[in-house]
Protein backbone atom coordinates (compact mmCIF):
# COMPACT_ATOMS: atom_id res chain seq x y z
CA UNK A 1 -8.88 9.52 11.86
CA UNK A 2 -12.02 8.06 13.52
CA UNK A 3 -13.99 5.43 12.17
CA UNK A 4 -17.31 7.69 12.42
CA UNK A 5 -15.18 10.80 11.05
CA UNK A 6 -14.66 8.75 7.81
CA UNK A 7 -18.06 7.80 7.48
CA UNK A 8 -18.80 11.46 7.27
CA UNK A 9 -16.34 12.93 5.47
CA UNK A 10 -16.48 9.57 2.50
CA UNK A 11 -20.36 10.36 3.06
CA UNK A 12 -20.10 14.09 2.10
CA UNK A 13 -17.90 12.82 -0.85
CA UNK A 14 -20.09 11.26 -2.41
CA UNK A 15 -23.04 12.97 -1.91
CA UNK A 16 -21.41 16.32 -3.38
CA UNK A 17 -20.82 13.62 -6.18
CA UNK A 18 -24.36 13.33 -6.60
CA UNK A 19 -25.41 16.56 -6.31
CA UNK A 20 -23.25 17.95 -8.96
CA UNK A 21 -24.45 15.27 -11.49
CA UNK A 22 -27.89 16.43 -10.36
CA UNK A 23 -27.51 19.85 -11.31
CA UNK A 24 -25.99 19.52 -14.59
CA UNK A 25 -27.57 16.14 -15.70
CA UNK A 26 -29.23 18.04 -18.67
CA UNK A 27 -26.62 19.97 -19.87
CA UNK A 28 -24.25 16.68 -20.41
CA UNK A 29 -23.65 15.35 -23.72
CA UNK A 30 -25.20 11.62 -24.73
CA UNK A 31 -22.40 10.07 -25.07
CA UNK A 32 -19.85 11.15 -22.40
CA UNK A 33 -16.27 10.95 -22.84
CA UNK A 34 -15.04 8.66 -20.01
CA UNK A 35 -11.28 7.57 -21.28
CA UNK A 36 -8.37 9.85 -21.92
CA UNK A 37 -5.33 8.10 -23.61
CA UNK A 38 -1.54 8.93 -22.72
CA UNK A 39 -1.82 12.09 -25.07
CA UNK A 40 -4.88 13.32 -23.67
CA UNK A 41 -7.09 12.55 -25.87
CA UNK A 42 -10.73 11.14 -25.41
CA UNK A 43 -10.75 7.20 -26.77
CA UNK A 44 -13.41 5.89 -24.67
CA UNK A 45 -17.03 7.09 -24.11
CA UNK A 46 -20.52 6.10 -22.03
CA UNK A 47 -23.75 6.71 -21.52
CA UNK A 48 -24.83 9.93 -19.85
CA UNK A 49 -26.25 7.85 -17.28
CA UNK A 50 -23.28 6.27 -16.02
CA UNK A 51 -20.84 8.53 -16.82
CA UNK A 52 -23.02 10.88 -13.95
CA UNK A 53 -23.38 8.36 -11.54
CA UNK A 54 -20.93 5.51 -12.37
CA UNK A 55 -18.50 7.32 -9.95
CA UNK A 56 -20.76 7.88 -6.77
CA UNK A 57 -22.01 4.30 -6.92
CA UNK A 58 -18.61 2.96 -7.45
CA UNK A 59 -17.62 4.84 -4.28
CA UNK A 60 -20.72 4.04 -2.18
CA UNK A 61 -19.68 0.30 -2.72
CA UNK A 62 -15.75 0.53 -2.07
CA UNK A 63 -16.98 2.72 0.86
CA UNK A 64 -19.16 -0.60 2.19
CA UNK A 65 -16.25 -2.77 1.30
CA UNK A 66 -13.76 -1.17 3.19
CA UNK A 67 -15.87 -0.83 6.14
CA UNK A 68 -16.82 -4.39 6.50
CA UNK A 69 -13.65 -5.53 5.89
CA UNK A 70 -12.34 -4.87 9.28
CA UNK A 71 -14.75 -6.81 11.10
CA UNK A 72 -14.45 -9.73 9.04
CA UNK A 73 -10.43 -10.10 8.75
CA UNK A 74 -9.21 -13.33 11.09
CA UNK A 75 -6.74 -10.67 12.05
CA UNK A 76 -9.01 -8.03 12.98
CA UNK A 77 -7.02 -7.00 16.09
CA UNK A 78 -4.41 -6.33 14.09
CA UNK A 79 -5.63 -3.98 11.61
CA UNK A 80 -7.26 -1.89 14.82
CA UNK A 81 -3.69 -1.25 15.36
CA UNK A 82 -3.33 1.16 12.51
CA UNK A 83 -7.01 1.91 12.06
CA UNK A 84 -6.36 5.41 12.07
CA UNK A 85 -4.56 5.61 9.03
CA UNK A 86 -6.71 2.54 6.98
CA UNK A 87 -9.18 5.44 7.56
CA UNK A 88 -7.53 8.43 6.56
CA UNK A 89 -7.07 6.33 3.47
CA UNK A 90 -10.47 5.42 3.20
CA UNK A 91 -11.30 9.27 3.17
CA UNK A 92 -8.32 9.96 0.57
CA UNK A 93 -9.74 7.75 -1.60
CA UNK A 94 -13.40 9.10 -1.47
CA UNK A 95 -11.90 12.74 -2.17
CA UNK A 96 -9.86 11.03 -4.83
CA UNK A 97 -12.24 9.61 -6.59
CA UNK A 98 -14.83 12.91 -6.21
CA UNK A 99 -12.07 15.08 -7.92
CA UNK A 100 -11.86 12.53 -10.68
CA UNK A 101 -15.66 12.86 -10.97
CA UNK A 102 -15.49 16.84 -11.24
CA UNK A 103 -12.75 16.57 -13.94
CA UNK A 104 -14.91 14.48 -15.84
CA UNK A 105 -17.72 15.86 -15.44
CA UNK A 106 -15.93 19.94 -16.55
CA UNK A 107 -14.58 18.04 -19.27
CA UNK A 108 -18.08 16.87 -20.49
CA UNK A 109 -19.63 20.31 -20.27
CA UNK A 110 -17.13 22.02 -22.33
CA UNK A 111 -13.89 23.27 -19.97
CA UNK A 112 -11.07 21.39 -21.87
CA UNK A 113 -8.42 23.93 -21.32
CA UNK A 114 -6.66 21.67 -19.08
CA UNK A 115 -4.56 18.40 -19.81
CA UNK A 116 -6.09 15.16 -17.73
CA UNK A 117 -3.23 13.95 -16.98
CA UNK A 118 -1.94 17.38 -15.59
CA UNK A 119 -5.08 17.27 -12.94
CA UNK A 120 -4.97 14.04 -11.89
CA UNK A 121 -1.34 12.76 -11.45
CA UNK A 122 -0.71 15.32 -8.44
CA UNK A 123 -3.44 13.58 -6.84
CA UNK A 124 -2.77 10.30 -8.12
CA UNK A 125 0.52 11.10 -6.70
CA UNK A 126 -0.49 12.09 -3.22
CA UNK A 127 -2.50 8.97 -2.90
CA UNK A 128 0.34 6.46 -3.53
CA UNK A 129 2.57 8.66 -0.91
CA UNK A 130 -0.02 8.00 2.00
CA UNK A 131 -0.67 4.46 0.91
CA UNK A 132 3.20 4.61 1.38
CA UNK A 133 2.71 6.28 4.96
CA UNK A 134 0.21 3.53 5.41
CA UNK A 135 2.68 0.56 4.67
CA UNK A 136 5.52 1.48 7.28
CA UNK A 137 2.60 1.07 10.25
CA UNK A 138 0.48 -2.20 8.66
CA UNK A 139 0.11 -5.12 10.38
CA UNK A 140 -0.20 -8.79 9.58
CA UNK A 141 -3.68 -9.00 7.60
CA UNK A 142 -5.34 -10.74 4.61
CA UNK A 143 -7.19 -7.67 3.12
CA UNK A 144 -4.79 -4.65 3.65
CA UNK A 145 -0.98 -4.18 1.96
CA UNK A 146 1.10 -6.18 0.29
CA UNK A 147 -0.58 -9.78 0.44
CA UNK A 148 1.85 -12.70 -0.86
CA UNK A 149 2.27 -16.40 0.53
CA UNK A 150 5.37 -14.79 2.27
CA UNK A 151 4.29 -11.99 4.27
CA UNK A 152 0.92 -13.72 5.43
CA UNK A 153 3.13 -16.64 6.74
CA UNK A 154 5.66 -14.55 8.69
CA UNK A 155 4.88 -11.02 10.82
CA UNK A 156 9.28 -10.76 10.42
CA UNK A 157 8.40 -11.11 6.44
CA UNK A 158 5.85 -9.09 6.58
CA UNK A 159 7.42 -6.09 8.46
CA UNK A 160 10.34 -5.95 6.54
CA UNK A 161 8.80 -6.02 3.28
CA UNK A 162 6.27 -3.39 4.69
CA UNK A 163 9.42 -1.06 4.82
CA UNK A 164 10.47 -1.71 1.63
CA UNK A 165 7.09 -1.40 0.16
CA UNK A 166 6.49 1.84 2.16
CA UNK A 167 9.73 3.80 0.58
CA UNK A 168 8.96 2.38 -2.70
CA UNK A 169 5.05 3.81 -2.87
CA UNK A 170 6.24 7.13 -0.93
CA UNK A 171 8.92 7.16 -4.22
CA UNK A 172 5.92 6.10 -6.77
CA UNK A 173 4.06 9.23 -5.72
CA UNK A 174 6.95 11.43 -5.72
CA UNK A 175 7.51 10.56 -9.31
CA UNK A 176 3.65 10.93 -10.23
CA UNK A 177 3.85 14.45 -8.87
CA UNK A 178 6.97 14.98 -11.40
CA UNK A 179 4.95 13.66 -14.22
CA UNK A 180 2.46 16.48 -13.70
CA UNK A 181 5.42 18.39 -15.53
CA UNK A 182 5.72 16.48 -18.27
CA UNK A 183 3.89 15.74 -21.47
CA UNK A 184 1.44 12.90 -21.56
CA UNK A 185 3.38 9.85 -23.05
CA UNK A 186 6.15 10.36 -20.23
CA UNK A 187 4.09 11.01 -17.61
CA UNK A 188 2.10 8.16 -17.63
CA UNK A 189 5.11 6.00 -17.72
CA UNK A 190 6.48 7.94 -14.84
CA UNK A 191 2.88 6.16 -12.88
CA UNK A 192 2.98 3.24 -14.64
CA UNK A 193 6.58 1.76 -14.19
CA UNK A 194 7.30 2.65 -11.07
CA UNK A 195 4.16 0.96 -9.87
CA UNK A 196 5.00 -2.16 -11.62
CA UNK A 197 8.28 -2.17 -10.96
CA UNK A 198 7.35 -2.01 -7.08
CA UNK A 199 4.95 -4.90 -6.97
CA UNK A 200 7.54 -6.84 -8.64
CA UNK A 201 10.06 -6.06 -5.93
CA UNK A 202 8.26 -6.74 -2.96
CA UNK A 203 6.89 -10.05 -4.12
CA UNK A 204 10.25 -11.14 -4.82
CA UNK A 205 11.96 -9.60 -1.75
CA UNK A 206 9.34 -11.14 0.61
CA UNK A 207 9.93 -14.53 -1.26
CA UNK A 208 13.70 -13.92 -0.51
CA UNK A 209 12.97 -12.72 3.44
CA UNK A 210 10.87 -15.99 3.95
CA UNK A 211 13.55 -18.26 2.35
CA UNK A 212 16.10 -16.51 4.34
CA UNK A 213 13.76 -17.51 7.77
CA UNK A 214 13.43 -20.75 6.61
């Protein structure tokens, strides 16, 4: 995906973002609910303010961030050599975090016939899959993939834990998608551990692949 076509499309994003808190300000309740716990339930409200425009501001900065950051990276010609998908991601994330916004936002105004958790862990789900896709084609940065001492120091390091990383995410989102089946408690440990349990093996495993090098 282009550069310019993920300008666009994150553009678009947002701006639908906007628009929909536009046309329903009014009819939002003061307070919103804004946190769902692992049973679904609301335990976390905010203003009516931010809980219609938190979202589109949070994704009008992450959109800045992520375009600045290749230009500023030491290893800039490297991330140009998977550009493509950094930006499909980019553009995943935007629609990510607009379909979070809509659920929200139904939820507010009174359609509560669905479980959270059942909406957003297939797309949760999807999301770590392509960052997974993403993995097996990064290249030796400091802003983008799995960042430790180890695979900075080493492009061999970095590669190899890039492939572990990648199978482990792709699995993560496989497993979110499952927990879309599932009642609330289980499925959010179904996101949860796996996640952890995947940082914690590619920081060690790169620690072991640079000691091994060494």
């Amino acid at each position: 995906m282009s550069t310019r076509s993920t300008v666009i499309a994150s553009l678009v994003f947002i701006l639908a973002a906007v628009a929909l808190s536009l046309a329903v300000y009014s009819r939002l309740p003061e307070p919103m609910a804004s946190h769902w716990d692992v049973n679904d339930q609301v335990n976390g409200t905010t203003s009516r303010f931010w809980g219609a425009f938190l979202m589109p501001i949070l994704a009008s900065v992450m959109l800045g961030l992520f375009l600045v950051i290749p230009g500023i990276d030491p290893l800039k010609a490297n991330i140009a050599k998977f550009r493509g998908f950094f930006n499909t991601f980019i553009a995943l994330i935007m629609a990510f975090l607009l379909y979070l916004h809509v659920l929200s936002i139904a939820w507010n105004l009174g359609v509560q016939s669905f479980r959270m958790s059942t909406a957003l862990l297939p797309a949760l789900g999807l999301l770590f899959a392509f960052a997974g896709v993403m993995m097996r084609q990064a290249k030796r940065n400091f802003f983008i993939g799995i960042r430790t001492p180890w695979t900075l120091s080493s492009d061999k390091v970095w590669d190899e834990t890039h492939r572990l990383g990648a199978t482990l995410f792709i699995a993560s989102g496989v497993l979110a998608l499952l927990g879309a089946l599932l009642p609330g408690p289980v499925a959010y440990w179904l996101v949860l551990a796996p996640i952890m349990a995947s940082t914690l093996i590619v920081i060690v495993y790169s620690y072991v692949l640079w000691r091994r090098e060494q």
